[in-house]
PDB file of N, CA and C in Angstrom:
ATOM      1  N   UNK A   1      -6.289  47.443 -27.279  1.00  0.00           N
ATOM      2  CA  UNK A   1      -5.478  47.261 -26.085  1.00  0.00           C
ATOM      3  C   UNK A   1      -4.446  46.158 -26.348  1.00  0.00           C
ATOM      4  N   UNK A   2      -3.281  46.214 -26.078  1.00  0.00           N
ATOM      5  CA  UNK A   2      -2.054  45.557 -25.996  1.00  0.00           C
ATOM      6  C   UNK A   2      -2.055  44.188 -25.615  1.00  0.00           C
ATOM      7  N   UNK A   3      -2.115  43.230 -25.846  1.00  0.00           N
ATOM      8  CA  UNK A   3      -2.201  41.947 -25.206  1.00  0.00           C
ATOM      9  C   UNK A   3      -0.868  41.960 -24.131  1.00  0.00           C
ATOM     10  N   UNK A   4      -0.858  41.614 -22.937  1.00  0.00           N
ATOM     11  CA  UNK A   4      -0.092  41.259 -21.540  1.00  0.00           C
ATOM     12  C   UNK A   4      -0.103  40.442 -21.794  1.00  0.00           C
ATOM     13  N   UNK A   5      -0.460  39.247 -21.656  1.00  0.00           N
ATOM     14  CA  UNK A   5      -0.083  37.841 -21.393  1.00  0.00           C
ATOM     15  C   UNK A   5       1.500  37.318 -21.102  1.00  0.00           C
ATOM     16  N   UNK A   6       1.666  36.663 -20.207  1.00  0.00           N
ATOM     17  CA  UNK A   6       3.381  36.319 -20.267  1.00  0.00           C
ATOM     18  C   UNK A   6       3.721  35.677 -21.909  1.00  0.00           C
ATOM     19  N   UNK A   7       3.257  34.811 -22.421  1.00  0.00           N
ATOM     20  CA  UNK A   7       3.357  34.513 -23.630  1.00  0.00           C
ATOM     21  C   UNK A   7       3.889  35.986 -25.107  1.00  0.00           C
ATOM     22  N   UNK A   8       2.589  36.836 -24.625  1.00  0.00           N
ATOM     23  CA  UNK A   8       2.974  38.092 -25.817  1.00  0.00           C
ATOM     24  C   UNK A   8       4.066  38.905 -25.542  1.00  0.00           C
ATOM     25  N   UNK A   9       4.388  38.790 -23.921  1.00  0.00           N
ATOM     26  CA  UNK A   9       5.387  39.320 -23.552  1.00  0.00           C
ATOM     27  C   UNK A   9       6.629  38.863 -23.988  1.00  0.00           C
ATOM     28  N   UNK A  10       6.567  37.591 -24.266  1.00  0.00           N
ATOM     29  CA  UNK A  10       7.915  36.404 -24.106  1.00  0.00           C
ATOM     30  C   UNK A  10       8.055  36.627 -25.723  1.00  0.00           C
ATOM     31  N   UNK A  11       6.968  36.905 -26.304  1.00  0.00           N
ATOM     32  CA  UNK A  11       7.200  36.782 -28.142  1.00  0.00           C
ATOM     33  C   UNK A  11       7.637  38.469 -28.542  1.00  0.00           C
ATOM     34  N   UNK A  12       7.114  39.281 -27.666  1.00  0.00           N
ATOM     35  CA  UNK A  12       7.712  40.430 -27.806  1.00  0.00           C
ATOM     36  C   UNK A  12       9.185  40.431 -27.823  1.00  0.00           C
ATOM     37  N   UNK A  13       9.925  39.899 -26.684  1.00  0.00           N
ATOM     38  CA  UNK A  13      11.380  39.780 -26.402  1.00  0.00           C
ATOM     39  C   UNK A  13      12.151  39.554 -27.213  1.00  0.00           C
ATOM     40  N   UNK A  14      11.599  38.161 -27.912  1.00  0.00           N
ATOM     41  CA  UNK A  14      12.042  37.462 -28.652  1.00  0.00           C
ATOM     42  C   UNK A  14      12.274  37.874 -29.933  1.00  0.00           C
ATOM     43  N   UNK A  15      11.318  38.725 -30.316  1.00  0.00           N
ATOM     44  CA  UNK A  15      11.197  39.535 -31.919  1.00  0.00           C
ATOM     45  C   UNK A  15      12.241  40.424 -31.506  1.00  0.00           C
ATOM     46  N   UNK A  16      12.365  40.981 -30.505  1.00  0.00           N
ATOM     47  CA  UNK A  16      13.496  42.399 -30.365  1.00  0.00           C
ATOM     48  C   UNK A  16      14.740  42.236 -30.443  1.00  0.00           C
ATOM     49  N   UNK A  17      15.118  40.746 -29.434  1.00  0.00           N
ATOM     50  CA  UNK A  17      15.748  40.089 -29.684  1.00  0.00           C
ATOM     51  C   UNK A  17      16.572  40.077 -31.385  1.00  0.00           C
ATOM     52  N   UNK A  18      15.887  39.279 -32.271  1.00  0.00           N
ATOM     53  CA  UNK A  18      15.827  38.938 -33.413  1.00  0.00           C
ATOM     54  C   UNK A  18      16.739  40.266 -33.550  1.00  0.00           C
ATOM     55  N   UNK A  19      15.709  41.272 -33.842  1.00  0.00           N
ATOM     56  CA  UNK A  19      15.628  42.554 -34.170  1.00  0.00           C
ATOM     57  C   UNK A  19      17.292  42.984 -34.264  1.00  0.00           C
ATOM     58  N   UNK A  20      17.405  43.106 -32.628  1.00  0.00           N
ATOM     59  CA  UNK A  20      18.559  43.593 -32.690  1.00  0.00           C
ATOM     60  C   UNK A  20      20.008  42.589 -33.446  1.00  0.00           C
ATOM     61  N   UNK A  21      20.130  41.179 -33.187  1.00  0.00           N
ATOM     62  CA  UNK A  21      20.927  40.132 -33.592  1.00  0.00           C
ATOM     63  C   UNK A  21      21.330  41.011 -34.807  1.00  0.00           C
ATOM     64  N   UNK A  22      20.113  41.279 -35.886  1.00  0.00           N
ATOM     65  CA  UNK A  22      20.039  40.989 -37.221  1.00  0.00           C
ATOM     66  C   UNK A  22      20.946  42.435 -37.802  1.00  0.00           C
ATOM     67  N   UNK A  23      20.188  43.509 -36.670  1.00  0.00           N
ATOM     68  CA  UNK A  23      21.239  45.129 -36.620  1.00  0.00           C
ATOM     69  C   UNK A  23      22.615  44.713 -36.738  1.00  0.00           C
ATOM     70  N   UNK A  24      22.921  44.209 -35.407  1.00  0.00           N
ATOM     71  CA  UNK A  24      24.108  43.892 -35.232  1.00  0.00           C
ATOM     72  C   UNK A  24      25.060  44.056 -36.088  1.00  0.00           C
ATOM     73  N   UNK A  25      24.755  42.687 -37.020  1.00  0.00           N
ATOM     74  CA  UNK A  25      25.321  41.641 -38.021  1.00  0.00           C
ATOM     75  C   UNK A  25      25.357  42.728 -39.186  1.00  0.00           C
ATOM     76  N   UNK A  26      24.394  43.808 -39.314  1.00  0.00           N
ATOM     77  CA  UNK A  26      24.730  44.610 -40.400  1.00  0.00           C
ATOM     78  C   UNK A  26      25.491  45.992 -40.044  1.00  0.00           C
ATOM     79  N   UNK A  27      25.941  45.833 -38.697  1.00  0.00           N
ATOM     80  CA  UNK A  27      26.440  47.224 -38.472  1.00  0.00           C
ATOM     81  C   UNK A  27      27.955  46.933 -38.661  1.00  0.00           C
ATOM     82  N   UNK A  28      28.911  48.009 -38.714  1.00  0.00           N
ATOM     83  CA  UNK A  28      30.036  47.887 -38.516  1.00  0.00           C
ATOM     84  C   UNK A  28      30.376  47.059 -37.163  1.00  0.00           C
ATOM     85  N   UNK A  29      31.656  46.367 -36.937  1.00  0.00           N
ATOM     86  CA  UNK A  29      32.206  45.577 -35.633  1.00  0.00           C
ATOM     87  C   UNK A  29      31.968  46.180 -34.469  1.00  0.00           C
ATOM     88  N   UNK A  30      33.158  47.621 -34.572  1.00  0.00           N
ATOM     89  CA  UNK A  30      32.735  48.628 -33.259  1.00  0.00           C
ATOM     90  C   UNK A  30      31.703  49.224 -32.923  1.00  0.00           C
ATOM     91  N   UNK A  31      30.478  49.382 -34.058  1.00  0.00           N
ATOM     92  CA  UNK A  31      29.850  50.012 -33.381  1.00  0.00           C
ATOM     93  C   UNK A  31      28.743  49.019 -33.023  1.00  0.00           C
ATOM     94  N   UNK A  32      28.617  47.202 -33.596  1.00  0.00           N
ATOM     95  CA  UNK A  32      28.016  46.612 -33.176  1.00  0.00           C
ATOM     96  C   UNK A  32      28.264  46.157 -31.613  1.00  0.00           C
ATOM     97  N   UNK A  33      29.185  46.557 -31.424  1.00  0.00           N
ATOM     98  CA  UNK A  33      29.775  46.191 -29.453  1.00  0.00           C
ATOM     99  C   UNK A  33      29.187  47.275 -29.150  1.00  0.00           C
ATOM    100  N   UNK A  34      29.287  48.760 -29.561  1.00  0.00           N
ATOM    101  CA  UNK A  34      28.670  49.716 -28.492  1.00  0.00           C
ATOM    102  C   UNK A  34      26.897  48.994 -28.107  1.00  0.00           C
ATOM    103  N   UNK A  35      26.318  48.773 -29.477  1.00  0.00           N
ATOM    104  CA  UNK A  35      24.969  48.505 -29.129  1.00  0.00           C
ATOM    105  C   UNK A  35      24.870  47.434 -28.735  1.00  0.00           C
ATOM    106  N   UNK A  36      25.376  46.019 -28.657  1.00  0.00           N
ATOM    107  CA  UNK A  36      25.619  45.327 -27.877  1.00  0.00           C
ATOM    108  C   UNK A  36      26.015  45.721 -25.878  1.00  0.00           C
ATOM    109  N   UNK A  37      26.913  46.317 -26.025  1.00  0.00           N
ATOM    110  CA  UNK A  37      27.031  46.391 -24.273  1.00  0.00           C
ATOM    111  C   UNK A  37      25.818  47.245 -23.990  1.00  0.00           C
ATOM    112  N   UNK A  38      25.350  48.221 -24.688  1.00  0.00           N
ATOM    113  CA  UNK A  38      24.191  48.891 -24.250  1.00  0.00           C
ATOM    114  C   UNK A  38      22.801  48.017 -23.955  1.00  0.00           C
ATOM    115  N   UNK A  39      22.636  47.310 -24.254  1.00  0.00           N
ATOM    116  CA  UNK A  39      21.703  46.517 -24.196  1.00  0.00           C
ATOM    117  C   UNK A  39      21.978  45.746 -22.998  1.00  0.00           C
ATOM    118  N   UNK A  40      22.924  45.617 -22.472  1.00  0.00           N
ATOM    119  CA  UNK A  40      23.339  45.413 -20.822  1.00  0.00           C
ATOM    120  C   UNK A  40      21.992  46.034 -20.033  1.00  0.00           C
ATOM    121  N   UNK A  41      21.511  44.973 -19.238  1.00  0.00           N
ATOM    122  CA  UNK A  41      20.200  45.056 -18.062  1.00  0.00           C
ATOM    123  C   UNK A  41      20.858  46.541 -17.296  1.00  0.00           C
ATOM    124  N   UNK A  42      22.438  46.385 -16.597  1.00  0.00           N
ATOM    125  CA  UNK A  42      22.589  47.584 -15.941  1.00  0.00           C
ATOM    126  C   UNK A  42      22.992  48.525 -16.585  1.00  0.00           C
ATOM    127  N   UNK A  43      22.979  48.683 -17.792  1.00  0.00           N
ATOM    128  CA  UNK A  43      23.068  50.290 -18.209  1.00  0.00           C
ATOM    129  C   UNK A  43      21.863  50.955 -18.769  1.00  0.00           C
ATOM    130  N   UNK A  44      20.925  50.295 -17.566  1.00  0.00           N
ATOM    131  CA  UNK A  44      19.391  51.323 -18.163  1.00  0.00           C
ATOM    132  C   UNK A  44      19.761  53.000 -17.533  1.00  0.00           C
ATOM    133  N   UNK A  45      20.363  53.238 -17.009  1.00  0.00           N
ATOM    134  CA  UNK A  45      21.002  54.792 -16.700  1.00  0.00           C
ATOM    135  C   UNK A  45      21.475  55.251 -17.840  1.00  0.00           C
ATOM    136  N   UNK A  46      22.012  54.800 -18.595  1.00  0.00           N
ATOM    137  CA  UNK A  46      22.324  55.059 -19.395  1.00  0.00           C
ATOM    138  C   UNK A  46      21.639  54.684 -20.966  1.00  0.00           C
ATOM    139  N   UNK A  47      21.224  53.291 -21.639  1.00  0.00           N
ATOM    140  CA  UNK A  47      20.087  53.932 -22.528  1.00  0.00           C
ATOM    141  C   UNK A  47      18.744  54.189 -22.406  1.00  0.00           C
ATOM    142  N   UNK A  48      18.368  54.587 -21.486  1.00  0.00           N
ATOM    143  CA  UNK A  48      17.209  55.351 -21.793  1.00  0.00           C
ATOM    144  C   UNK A  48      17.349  56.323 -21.798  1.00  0.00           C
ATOM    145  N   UNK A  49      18.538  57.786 -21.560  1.00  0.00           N
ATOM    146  CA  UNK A  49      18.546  58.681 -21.926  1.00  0.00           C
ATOM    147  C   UNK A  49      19.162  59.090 -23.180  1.00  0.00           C
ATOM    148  N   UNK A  50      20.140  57.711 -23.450  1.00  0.00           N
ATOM    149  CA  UNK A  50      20.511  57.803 -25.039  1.00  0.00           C
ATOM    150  C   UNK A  50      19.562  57.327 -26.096  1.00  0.00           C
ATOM    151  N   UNK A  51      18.381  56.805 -25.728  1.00  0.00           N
ATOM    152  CA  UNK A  51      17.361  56.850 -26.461  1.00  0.00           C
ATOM    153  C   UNK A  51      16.608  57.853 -27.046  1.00  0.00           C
ATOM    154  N   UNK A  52      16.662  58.427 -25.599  1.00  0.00           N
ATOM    155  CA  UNK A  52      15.553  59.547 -26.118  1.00  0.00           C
ATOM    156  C   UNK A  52      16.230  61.047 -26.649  1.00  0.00           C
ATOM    157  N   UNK A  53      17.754  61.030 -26.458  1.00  0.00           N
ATOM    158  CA  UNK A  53      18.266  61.618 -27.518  1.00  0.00           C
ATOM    159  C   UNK A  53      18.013  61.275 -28.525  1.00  0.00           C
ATOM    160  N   UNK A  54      18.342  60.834 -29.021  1.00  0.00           N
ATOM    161  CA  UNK A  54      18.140  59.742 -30.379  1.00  0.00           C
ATOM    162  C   UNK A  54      16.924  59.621 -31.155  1.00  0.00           C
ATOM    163  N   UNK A  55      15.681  60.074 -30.283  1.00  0.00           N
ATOM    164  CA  UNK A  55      14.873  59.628 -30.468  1.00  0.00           C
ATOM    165  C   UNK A  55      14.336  61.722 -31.141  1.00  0.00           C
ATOM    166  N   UNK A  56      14.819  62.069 -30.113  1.00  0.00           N
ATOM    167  CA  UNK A  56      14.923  63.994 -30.185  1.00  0.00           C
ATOM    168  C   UNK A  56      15.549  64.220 -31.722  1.00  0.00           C
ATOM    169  N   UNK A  57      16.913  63.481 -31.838  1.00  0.00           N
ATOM    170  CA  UNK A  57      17.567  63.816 -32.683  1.00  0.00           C
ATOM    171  C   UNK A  57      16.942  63.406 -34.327  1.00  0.00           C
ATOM    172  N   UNK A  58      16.223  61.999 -34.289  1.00  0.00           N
ATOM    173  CA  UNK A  58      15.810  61.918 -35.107  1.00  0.00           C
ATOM    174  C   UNK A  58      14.161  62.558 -35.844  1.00  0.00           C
ATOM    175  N   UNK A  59      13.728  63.358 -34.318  1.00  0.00           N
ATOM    176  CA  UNK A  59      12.725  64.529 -34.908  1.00  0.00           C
ATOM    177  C   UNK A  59      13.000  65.274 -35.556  1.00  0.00           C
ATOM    178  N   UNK A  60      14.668  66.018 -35.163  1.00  0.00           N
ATOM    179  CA  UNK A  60      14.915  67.213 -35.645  1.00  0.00           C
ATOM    180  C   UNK A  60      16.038  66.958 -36.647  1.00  0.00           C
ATOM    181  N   UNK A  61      15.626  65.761 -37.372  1.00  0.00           N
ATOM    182  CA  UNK A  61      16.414  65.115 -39.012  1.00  0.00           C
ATOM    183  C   UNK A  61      16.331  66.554 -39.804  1.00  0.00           C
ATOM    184  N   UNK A  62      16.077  67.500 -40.059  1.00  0.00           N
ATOM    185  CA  UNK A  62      16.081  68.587 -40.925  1.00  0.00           C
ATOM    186  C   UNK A  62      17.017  69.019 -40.908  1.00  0.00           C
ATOM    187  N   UNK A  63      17.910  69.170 -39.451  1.00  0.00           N
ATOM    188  CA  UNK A  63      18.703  70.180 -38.713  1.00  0.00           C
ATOM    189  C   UNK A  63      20.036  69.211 -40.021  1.00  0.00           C
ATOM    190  N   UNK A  64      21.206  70.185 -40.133  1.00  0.00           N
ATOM    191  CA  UNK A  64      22.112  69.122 -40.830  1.00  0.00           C
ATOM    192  C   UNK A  64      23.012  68.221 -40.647  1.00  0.00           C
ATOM    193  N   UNK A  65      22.997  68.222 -39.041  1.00  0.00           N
ATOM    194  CA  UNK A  65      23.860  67.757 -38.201  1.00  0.00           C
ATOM    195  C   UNK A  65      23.482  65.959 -38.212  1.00  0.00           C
ATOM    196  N   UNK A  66      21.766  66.609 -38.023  1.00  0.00           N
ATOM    197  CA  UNK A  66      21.223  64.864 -37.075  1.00  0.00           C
ATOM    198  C   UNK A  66      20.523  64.315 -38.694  1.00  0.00           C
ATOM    199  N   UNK A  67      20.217  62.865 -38.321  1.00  0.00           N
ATOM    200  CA  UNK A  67      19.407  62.211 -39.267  1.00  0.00           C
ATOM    201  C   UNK A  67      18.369  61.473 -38.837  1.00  0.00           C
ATOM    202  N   UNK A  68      17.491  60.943 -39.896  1.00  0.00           N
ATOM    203  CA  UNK A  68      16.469  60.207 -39.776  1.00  0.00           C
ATOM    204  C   UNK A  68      16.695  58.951 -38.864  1.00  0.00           C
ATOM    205  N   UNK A  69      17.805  58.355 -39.255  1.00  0.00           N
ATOM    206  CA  UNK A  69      18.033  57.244 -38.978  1.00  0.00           C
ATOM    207  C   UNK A  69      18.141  57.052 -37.215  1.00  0.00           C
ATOM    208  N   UNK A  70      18.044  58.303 -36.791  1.00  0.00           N
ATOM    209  CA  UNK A  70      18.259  58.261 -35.279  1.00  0.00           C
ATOM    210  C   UNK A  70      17.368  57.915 -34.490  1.00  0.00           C
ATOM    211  N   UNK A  71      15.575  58.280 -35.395  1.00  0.00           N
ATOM    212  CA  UNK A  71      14.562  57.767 -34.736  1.00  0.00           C
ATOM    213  C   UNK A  71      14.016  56.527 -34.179  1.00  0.00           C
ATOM    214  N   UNK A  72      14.568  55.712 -35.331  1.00  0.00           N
ATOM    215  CA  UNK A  72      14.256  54.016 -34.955  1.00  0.00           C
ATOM    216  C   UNK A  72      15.383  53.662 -33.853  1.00  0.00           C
ATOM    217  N   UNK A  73      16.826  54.131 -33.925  1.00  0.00           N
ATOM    218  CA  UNK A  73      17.574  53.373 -33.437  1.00  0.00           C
ATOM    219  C   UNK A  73      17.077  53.753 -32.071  1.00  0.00           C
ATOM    220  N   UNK A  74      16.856  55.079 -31.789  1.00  0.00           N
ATOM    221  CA  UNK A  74      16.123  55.191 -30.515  1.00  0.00           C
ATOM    222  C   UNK A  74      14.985  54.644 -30.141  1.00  0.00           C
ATOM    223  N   UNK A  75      14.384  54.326 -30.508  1.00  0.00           N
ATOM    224  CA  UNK A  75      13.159  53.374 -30.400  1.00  0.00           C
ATOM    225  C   UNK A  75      13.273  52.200 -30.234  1.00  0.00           C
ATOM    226  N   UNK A  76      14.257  51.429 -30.842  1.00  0.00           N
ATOM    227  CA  UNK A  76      15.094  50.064 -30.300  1.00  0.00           C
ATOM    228  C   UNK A  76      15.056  50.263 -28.779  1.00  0.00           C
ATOM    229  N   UNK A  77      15.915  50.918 -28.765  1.00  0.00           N
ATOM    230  CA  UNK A  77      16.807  51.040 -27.211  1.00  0.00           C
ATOM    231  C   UNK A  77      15.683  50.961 -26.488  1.00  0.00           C
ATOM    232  N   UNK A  78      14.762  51.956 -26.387  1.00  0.00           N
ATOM    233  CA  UNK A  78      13.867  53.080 -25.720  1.00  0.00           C
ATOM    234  C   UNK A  78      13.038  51.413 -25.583  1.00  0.00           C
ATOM    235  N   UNK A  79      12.622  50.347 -26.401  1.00  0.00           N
ATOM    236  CA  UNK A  79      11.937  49.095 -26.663  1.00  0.00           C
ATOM    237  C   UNK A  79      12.259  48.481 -25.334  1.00  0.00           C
ATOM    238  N   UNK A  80      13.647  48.068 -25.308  1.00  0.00           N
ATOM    239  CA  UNK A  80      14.050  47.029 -24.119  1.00  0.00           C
ATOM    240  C   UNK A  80      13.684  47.373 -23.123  1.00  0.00           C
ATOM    241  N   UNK A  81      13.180  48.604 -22.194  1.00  0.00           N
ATOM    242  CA  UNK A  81      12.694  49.191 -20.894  1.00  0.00           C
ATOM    243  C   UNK A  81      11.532  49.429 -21.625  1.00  0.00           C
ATOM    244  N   UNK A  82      10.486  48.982 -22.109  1.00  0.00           N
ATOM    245  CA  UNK A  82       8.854  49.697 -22.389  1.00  0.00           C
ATOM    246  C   UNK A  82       8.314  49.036 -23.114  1.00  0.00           C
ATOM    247  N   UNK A  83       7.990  47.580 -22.283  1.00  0.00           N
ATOM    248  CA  UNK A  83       7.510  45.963 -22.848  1.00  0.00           C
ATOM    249  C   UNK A  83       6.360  46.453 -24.051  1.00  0.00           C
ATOM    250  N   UNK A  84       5.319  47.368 -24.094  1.00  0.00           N
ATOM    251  CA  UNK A  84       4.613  47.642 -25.355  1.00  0.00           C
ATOM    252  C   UNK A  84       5.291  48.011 -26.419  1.00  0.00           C
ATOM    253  N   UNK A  85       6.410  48.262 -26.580  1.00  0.00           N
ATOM    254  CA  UNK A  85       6.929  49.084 -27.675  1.00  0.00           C
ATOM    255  C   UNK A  85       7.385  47.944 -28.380  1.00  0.00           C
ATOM    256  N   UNK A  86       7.960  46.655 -27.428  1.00  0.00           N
ATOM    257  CA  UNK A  86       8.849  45.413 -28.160  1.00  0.00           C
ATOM    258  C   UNK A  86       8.308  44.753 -29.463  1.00  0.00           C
ATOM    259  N   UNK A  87       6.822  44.827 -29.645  1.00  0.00           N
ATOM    260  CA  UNK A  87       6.339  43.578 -30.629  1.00  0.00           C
ATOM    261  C   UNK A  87       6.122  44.767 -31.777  1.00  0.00           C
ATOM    262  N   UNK A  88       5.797  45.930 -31.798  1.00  0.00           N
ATOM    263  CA  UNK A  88       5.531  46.952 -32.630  1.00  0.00           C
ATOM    264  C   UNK A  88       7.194  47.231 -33.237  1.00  0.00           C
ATOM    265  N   UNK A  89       8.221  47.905 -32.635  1.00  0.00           N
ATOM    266  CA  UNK A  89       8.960  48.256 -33.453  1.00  0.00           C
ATOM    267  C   UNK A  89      10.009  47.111 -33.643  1.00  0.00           C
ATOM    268  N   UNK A  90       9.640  45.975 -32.761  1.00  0.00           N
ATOM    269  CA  UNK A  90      10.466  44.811 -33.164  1.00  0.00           C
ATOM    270  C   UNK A  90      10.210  44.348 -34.554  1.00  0.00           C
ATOM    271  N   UNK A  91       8.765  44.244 -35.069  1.00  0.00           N
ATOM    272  CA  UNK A  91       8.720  43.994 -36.252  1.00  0.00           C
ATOM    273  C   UNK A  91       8.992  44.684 -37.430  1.00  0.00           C
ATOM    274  N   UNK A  92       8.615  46.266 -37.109  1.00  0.00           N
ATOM    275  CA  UNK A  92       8.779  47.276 -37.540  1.00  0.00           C
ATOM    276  C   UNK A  92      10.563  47.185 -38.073  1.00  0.00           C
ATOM    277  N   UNK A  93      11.257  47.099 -37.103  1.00  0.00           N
ATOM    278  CA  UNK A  93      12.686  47.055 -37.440  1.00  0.00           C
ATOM    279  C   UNK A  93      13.010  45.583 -38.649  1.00  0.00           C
ATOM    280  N   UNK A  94      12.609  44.713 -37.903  1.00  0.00           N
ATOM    281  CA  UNK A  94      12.893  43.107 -39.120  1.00  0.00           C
ATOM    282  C   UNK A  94      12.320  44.024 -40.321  1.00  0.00           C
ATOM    283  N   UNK A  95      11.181  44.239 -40.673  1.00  0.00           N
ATOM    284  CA  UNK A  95      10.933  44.772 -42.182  1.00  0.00           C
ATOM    285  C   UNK A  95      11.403  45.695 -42.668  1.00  0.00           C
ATOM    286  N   UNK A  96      11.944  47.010 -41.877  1.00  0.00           N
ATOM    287  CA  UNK A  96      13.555  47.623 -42.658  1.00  0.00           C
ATOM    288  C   UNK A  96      14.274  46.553 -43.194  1.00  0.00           C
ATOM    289  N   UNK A  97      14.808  45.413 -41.977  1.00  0.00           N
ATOM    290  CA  UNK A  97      15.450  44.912 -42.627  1.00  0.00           C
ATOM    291  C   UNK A  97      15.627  43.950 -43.602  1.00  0.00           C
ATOM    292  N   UNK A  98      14.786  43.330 -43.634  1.00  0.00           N
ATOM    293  CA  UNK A  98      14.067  42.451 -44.857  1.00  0.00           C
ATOM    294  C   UNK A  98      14.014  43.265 -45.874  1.00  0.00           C
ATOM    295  N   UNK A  99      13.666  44.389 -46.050  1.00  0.00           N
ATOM    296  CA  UNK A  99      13.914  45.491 -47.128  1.00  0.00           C
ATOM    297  C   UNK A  99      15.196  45.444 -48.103  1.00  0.00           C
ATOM    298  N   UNK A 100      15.792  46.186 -46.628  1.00  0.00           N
ATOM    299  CA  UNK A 100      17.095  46.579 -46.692  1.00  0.00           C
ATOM    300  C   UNK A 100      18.175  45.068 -47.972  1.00  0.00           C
ATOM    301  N   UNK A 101      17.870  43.890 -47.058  1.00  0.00           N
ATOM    302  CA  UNK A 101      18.740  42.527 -47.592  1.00  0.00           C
ATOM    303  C   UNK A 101      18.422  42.170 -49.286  1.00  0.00           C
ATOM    304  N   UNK A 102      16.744  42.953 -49.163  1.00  0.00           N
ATOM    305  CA  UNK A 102      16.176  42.835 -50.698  1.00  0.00           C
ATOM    306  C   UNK A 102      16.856  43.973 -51.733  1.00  0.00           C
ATOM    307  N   UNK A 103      17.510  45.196 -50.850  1.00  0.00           N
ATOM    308  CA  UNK A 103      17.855  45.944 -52.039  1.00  0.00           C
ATOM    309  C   UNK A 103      19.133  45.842 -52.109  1.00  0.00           C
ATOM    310  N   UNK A 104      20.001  45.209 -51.379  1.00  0.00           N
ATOM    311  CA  UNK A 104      21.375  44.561 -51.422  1.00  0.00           C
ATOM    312  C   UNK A 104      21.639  44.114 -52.208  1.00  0.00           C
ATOM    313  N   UNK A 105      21.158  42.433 -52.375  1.00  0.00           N
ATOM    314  CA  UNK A 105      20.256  41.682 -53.279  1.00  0.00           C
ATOM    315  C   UNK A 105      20.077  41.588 -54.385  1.00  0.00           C
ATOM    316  N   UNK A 106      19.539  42.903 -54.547  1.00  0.00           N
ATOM    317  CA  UNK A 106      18.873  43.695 -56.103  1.00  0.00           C
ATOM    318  C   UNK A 106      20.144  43.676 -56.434  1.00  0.00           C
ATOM    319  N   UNK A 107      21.071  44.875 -55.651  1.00  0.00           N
ATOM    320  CA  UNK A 107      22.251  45.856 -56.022  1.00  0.00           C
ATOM    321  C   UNK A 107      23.294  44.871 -56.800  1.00  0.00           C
ATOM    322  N   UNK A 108      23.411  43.639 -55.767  1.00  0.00           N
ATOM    323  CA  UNK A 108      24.418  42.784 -56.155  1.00  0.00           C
ATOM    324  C   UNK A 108      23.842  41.552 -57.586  1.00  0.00           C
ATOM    325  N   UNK A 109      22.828  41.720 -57.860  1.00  0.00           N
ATOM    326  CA  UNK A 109      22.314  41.146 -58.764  1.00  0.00           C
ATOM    327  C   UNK A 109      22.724  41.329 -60.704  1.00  0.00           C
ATOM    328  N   UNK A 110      22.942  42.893 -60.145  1.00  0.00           N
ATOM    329  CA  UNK A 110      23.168  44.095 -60.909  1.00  0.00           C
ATOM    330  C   UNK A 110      24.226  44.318 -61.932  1.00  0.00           C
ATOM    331  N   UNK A 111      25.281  43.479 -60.871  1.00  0.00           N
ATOM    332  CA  UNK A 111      26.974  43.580 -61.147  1.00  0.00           C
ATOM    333  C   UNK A 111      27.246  43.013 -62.633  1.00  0.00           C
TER     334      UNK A 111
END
C-alpha cells in the first residue's frame, strides 16, 4: 500500500517536479513551453485527456505513425492529477534520465 502521509505526498511533488525541470532542459525551447504551460493547475481539461492519448498512443508504438516514447510522456502528465503515480514514475523518469546524460557523456567522450 502507497504511503499517504503529507510528507510522501510533498516528496512525491517534489521528485516530479525535478522530473519534469530536468525534461524540460533537454527538450527543444518550443516544445519545452508547450509542456511547461501544460502543467498549468487550470489546464487539467486539457492534460488529462492529452495524457491519455499519449498514453493510447504509446501502446499502439507498432502502428508507424506513433512511438514508444509517448507512453512515459503520458504518464508524466497523467502523474500531476494522480498523487500515486508521482513518486513511481517521477523516479522512473530521473533514471531515463540519468541514463540518457550517461550515454551523451559516453558519445561525447568518443570524439
Amino acid at each position: 500500500m502507497p504511503d499517504t502521509s503529507p510528507a510522501a505526498r510533498q516528496r512525491g511533488r517534489r521528485l516530479l517536479r525535478e522530473a519534469f525541470e530536468r525534461l524540460q532542459a533537454e527538450l527543444p525551447t518550443s516544445v519545452g513551453q508547450r509542456v511547461r504551460a501544460l502543467r498549468h493547475p487550470r489546464l487539467l481539461v486539457v492534460r488529462v485527456p492529452v495524457a491519455i492519448l499519449l498514453i493510447i498512443g504509446g501502446l499502439l508504438s507498432f502502428l508507424p505513425v506513433l512511438g514508444l516514447w509517448m507512453l512515459p510522456a503520458g504518464l508524466l502528465l497523467l502523474a500531476l492529477d494522480v498523487p500515486t503515480l508521482r513518486p513511481v514514475v517521477a523516479r522512473g523518469a530521473i533514471r531515463v534520465l540519468d541514463a540518457w546524460a550517461r550515454l551523451r557523456a559516453r558519445a561525447s567522450r568518443r570524439r
